[in-house]
PDB file of N, CA and C in Angstrom:
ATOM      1  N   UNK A   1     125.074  28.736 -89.687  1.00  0.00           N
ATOM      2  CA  UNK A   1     124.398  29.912 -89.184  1.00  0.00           C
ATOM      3  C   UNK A   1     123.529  30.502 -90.290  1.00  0.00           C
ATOM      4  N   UNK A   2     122.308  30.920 -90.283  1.00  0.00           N
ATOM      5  CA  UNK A   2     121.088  31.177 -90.889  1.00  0.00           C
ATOM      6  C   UNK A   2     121.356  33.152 -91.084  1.00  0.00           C
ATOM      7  N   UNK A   3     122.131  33.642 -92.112  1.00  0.00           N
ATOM      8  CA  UNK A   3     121.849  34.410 -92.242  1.00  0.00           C
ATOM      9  C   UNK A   3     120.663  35.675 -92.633  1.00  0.00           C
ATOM     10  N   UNK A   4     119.644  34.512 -93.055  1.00  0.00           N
ATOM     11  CA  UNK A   4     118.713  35.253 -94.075  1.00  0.00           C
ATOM     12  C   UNK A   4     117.833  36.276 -92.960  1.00  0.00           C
ATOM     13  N   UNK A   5     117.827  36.099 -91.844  1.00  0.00           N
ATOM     14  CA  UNK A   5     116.773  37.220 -91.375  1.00  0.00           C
ATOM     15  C   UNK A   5     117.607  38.116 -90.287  1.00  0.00           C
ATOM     16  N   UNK A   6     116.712  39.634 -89.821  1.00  0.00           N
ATOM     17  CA  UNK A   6     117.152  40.414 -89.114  1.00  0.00           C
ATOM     18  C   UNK A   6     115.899  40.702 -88.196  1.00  0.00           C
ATOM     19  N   UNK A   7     115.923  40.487 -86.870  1.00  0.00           N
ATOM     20  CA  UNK A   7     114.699  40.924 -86.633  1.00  0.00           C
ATOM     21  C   UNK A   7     114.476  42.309 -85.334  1.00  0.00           C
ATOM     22  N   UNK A   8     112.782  42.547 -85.868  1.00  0.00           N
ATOM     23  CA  UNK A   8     112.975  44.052 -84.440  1.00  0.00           C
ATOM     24  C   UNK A   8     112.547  43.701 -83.231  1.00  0.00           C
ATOM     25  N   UNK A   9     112.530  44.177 -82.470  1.00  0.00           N
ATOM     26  CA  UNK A   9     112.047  43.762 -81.275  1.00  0.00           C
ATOM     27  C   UNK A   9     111.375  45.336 -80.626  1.00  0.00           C
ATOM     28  N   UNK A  10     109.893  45.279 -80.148  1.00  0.00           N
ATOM     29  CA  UNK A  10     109.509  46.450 -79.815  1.00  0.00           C
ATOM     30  C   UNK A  10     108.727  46.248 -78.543  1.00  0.00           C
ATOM     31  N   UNK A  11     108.936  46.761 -77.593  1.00  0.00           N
ATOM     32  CA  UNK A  11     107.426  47.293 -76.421  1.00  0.00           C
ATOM     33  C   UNK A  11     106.443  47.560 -76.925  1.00  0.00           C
ATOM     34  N   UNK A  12     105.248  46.229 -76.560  1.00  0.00           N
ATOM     35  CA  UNK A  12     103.888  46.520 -76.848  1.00  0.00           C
ATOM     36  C   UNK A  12     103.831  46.499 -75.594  1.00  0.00           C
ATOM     37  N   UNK A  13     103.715  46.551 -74.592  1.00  0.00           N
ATOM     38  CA  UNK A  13     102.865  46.878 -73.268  1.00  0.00           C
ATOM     39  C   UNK A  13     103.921  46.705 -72.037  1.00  0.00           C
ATOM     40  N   UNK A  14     103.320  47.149 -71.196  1.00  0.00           N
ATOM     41  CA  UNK A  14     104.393  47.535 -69.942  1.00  0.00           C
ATOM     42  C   UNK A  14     103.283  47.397 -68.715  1.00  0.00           C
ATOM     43  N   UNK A  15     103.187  46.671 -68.025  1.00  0.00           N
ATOM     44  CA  UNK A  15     101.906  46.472 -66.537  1.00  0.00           C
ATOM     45  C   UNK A  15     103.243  46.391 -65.320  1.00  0.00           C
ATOM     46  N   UNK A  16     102.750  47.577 -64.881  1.00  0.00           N
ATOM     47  CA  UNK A  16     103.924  47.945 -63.270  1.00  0.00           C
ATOM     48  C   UNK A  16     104.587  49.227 -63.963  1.00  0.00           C
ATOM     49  N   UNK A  17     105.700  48.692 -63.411  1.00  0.00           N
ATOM     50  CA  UNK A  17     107.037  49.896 -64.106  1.00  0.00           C
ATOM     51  C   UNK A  17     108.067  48.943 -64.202  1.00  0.00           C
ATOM     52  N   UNK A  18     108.832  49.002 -65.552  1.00  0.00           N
ATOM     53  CA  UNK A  18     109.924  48.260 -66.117  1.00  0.00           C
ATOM     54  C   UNK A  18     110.962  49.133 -65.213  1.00  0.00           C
ATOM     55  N   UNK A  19     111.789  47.888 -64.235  1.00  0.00           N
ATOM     56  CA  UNK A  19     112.700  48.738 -63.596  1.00  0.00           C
ATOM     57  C   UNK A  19     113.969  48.649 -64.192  1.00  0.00           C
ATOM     58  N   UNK A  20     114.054  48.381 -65.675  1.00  0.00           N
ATOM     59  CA  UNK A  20     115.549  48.789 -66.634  1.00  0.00           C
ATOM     60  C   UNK A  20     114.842  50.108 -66.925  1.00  0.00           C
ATOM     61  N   UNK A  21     113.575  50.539 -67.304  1.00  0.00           N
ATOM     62  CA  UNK A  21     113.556  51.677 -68.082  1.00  0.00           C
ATOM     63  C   UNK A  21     112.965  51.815 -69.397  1.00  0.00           C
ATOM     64  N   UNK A  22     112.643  50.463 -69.800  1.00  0.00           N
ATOM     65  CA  UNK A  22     112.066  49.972 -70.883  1.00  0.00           C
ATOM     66  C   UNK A  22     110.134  50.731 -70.652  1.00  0.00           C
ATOM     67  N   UNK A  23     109.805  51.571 -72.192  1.00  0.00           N
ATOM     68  CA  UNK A  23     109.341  52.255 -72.257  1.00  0.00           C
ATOM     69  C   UNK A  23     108.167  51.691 -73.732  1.00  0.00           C
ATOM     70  N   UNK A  24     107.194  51.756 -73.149  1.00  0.00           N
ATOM     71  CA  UNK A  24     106.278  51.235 -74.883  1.00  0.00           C
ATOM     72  C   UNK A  24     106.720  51.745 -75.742  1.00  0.00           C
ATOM     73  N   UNK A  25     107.095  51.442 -77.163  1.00  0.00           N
ATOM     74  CA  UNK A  25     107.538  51.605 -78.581  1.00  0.00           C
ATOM     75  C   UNK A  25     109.176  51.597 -78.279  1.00  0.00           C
ATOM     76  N   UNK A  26     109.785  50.888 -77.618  1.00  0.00           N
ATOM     77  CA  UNK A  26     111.125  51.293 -77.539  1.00  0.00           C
ATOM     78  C   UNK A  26     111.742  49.895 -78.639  1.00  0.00           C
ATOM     79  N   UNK A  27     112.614  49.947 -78.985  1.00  0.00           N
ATOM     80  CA  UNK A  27     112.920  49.093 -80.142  1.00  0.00           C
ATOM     81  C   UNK A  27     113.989  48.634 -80.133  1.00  0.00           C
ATOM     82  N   UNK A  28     114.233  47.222 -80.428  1.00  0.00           N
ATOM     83  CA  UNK A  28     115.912  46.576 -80.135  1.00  0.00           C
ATOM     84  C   UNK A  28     116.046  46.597 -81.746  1.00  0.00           C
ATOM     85  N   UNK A  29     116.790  46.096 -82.216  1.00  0.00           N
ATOM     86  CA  UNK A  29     117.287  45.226 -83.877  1.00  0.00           C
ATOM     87  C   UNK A  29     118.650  44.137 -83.466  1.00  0.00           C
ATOM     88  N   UNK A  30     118.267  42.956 -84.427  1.00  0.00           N
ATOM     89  CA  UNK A  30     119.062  42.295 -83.741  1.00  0.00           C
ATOM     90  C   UNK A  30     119.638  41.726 -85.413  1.00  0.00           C
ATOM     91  N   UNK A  31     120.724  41.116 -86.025  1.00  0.00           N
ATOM     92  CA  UNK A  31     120.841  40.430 -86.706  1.00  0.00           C
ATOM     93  C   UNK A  31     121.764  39.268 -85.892  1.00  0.00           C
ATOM     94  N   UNK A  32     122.687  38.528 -87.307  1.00  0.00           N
ATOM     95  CA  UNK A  32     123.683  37.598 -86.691  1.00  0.00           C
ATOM     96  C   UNK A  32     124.482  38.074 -86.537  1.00  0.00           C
ATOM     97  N   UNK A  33     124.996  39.409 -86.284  1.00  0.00           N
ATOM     98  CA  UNK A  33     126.340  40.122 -85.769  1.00  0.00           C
ATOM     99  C   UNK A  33     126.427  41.010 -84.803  1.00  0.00           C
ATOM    100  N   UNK A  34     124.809  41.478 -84.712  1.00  0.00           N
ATOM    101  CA  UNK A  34     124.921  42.536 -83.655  1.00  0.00           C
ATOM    102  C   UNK A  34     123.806  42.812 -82.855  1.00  0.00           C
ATOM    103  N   UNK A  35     123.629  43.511 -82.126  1.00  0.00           N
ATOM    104  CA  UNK A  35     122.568  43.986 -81.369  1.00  0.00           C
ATOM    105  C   UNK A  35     122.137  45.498 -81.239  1.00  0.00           C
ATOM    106  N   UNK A  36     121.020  46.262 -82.015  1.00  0.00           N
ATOM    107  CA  UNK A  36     121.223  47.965 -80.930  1.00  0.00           C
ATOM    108  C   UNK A  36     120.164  48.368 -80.386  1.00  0.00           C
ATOM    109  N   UNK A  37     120.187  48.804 -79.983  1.00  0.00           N
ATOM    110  CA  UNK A  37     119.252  49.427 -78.899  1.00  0.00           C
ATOM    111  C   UNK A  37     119.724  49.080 -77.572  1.00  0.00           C
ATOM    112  N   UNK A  38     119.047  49.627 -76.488  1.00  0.00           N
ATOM    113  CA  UNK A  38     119.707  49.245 -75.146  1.00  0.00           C
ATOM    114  C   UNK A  38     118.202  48.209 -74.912  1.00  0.00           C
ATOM    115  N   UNK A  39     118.758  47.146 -74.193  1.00  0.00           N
ATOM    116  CA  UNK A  39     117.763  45.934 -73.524  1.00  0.00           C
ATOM    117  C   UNK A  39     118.500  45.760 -72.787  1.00  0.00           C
ATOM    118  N   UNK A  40     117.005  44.984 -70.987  1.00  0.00           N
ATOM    119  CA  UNK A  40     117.519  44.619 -69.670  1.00  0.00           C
ATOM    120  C   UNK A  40     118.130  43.022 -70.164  1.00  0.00           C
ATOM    121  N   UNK A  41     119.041  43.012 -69.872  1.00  0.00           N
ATOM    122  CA  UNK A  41     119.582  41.874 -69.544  1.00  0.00           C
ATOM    123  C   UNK A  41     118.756  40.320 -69.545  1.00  0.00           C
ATOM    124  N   UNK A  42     117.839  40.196 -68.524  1.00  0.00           N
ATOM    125  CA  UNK A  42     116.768  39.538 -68.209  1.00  0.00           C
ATOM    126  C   UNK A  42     116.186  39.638 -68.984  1.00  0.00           C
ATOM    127  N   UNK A  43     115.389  40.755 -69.854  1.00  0.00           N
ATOM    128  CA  UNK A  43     114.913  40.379 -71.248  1.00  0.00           C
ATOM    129  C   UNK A  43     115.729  39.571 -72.164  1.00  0.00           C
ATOM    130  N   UNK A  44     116.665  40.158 -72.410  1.00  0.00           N
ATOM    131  CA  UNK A  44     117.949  39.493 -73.469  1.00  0.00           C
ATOM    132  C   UNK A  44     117.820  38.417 -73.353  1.00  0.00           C
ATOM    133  N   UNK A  45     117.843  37.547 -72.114  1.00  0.00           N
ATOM    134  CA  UNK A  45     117.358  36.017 -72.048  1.00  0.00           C
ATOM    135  C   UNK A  45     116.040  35.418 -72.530  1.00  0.00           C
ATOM    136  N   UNK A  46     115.570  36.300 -72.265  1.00  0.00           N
ATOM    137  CA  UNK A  46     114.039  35.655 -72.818  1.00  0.00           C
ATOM    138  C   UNK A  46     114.058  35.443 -73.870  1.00  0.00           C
ATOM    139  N   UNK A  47     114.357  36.622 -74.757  1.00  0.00           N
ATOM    140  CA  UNK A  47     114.203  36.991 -76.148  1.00  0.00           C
ATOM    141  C   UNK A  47     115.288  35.631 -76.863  1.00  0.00           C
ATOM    142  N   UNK A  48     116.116  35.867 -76.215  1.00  0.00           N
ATOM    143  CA  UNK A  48     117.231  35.193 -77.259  1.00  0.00           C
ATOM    144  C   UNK A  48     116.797  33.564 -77.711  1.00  0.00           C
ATOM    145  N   UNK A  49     116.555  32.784 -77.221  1.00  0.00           N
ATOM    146  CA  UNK A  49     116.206  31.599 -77.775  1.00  0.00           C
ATOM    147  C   UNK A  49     114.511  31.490 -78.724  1.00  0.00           C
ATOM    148  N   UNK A  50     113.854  32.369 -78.772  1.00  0.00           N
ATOM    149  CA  UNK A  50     112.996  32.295 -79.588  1.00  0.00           C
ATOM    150  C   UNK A  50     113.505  33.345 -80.787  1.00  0.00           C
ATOM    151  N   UNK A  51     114.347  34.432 -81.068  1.00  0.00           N
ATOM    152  CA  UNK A  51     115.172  35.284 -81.795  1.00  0.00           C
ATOM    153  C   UNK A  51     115.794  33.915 -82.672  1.00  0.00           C
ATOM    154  N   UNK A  52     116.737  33.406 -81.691  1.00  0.00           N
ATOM    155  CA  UNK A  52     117.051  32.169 -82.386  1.00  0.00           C
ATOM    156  C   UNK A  52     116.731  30.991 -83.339  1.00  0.00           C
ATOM    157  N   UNK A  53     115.721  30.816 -82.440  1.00  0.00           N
ATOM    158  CA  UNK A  53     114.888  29.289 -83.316  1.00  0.00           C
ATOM    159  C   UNK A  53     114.182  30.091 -84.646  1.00  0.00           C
ATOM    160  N   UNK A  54     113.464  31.215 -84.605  1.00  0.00           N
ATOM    161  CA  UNK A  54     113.099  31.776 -85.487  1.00  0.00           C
ATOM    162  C   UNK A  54     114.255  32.048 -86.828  1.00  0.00           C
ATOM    163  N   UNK A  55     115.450  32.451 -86.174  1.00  0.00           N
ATOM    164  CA  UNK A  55     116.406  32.573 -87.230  1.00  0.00           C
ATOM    165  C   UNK A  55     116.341  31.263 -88.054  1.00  0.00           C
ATOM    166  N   UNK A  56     116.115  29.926 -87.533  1.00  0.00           N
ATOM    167  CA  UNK A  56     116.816  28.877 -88.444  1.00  0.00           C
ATOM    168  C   UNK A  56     115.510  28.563 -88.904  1.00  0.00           C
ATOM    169  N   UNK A  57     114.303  28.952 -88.976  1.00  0.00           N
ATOM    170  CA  UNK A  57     113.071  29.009 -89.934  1.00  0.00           C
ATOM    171  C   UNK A  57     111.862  28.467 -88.709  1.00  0.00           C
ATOM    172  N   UNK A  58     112.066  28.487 -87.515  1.00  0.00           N
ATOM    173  CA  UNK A  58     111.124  27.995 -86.933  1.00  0.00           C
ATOM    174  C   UNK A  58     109.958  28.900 -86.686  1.00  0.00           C
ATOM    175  N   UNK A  59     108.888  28.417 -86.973  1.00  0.00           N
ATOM    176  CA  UNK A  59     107.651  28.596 -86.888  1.00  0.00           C
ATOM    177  C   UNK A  59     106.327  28.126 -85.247  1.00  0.00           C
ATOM    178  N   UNK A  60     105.485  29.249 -85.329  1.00  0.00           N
ATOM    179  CA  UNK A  60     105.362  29.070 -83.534  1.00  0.00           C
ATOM    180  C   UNK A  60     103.560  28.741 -84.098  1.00  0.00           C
ATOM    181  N   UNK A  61     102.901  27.473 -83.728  1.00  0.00           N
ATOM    182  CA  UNK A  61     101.796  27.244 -84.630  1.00  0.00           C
ATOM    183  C   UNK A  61     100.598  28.354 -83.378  1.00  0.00           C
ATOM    184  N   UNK A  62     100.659  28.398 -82.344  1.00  0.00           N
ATOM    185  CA  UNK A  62      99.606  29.190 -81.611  1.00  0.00           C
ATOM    186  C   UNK A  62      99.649  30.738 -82.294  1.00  0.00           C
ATOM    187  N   UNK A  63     101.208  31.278 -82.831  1.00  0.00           N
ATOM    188  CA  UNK A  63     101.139  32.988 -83.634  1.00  0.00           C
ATOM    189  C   UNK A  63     100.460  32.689 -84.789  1.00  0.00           C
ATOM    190  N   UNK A  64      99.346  33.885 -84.707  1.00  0.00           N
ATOM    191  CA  UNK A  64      98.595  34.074 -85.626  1.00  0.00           C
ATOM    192  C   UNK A  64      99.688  34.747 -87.248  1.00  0.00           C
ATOM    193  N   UNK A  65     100.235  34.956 -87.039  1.00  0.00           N
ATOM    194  CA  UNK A  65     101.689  35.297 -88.037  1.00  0.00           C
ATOM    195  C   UNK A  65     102.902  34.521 -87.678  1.00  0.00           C
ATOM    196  N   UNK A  66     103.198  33.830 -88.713  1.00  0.00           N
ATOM    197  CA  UNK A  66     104.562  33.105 -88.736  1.00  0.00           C
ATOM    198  C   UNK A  66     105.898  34.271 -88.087  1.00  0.00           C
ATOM    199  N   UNK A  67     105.909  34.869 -88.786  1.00  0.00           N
ATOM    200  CA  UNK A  67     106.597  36.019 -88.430  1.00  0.00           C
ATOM    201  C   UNK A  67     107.144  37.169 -87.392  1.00  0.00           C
ATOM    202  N   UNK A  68     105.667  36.872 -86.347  1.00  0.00           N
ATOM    203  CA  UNK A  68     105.415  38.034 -85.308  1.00  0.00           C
ATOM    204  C   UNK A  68     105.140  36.792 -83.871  1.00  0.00           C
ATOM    205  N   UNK A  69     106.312  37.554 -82.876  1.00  0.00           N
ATOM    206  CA  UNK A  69     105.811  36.830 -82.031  1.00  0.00           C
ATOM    207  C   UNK A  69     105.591  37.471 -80.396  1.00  0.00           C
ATOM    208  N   UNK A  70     104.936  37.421 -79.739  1.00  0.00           N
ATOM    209  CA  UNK A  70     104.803  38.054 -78.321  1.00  0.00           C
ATOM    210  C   UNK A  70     105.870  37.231 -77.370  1.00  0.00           C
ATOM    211  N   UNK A  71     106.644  37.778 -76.458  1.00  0.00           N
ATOM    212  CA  UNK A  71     107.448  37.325 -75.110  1.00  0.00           C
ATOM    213  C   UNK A  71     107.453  38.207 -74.357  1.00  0.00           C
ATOM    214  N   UNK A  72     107.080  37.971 -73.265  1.00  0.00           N
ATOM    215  CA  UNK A  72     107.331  38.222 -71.981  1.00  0.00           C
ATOM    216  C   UNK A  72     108.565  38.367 -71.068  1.00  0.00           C
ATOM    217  N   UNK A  73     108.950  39.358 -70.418  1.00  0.00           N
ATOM    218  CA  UNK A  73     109.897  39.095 -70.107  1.00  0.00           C
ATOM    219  C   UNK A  73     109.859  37.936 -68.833  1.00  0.00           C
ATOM    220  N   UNK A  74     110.665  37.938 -68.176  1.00  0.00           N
ATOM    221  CA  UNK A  74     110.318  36.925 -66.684  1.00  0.00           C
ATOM    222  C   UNK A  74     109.890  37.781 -64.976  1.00  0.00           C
ATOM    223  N   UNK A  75     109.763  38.986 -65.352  1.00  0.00           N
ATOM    224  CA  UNK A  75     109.450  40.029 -64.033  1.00  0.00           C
ATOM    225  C   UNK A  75     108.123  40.144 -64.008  1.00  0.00           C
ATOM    226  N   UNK A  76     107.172  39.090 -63.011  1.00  0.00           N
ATOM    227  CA  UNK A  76     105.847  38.488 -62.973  1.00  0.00           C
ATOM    228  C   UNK A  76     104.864  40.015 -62.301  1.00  0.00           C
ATOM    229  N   UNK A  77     106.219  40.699 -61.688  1.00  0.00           N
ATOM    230  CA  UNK A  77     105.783  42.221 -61.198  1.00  0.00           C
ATOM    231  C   UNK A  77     105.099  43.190 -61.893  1.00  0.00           C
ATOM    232  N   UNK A  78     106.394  43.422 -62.564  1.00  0.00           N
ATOM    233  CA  UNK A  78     106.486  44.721 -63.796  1.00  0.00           C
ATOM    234  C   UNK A  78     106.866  44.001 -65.124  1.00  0.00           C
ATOM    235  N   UNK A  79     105.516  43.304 -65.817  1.00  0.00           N
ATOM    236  CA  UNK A  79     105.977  42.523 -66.515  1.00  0.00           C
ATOM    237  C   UNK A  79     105.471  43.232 -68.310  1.00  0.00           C
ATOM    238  N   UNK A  80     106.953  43.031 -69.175  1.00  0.00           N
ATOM    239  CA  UNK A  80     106.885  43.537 -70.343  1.00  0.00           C
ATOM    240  C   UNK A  80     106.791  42.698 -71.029  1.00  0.00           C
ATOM    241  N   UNK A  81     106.188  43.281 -72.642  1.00  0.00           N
ATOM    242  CA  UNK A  81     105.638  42.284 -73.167  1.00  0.00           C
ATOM    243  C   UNK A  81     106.123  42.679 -74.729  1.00  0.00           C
ATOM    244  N   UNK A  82     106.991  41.640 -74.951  1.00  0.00           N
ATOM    245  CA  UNK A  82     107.860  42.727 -76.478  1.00  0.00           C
ATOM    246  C   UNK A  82     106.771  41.066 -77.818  1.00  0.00           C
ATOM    247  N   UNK A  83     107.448  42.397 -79.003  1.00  0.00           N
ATOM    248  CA  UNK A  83     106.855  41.595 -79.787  1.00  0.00           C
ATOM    249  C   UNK A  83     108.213  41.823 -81.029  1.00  0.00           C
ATOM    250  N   UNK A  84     108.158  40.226 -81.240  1.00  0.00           N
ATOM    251  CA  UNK A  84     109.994  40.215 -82.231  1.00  0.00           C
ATOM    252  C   UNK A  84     108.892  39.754 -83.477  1.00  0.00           C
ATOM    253  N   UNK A  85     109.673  40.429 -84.220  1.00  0.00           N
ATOM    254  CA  UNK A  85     109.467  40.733 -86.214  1.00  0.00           C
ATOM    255  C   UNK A  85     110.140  40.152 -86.744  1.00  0.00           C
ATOM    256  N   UNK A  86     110.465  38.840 -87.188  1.00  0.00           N
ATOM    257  CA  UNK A  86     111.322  38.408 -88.320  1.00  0.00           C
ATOM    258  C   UNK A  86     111.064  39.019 -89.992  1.00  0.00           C
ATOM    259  N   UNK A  87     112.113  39.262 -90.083  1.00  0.00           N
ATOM    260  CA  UNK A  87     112.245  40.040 -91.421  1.00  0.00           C
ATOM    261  C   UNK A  87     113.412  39.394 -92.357  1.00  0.00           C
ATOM    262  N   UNK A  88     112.763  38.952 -93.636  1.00  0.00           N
ATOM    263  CA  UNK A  88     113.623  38.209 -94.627  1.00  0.00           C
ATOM    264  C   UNK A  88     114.455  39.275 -94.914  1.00  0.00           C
ATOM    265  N   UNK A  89     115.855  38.920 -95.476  1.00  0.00           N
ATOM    266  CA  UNK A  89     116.831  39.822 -96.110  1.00  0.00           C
ATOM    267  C   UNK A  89     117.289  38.699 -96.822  1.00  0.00           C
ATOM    268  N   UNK A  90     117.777  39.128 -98.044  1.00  0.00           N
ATOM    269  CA  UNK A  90     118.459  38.212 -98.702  1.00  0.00           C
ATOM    270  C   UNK A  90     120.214  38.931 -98.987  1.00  0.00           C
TER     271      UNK A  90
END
């Protein structure tokens, strides 16, 4: 398990209405032990396997920053659009 990073997760944009409640600038933090902020569920899925691959050093060649990446959630309706921050910690 890849301790070295912690990353944020924030609302850059919101098209419809997020029916968890999810609000532009709202902010998760995630490391390898925990989670805070409140997130929909259905996001949580999205997020989590690119949260992941990023933890073990993966790199996404279309992000213009290694570091910064845009996801979508899967609600094609009211669809949010977070952007996760990998952040080194040693």
């Amino acid at each position: 398990m890849s301790n070295n990073y912690e990353f944020e997760v924030i609302v850059k944009s919101i098209k419809g209405e997020c029916l968890f409640g999810h609000k532009v600038g709202d902010k998760i933090y995630f490391n390898c032990r925990s989670i805070k902020g409140e997130i929909c569920y259905d996001a949580l899925l999205a997020l989590l396997p690119y949260i992941n691959a990023m933890r073990y050093g993966m790199d996404y060649p279309w992000a213009k920053n290694k570091d910064i990446i845009s996801v979508a959630c899967p609600d094609p309706d009211n669809l949010v659009i977070f952007e996760i921050k990998r952040i080194k910690i040693y």
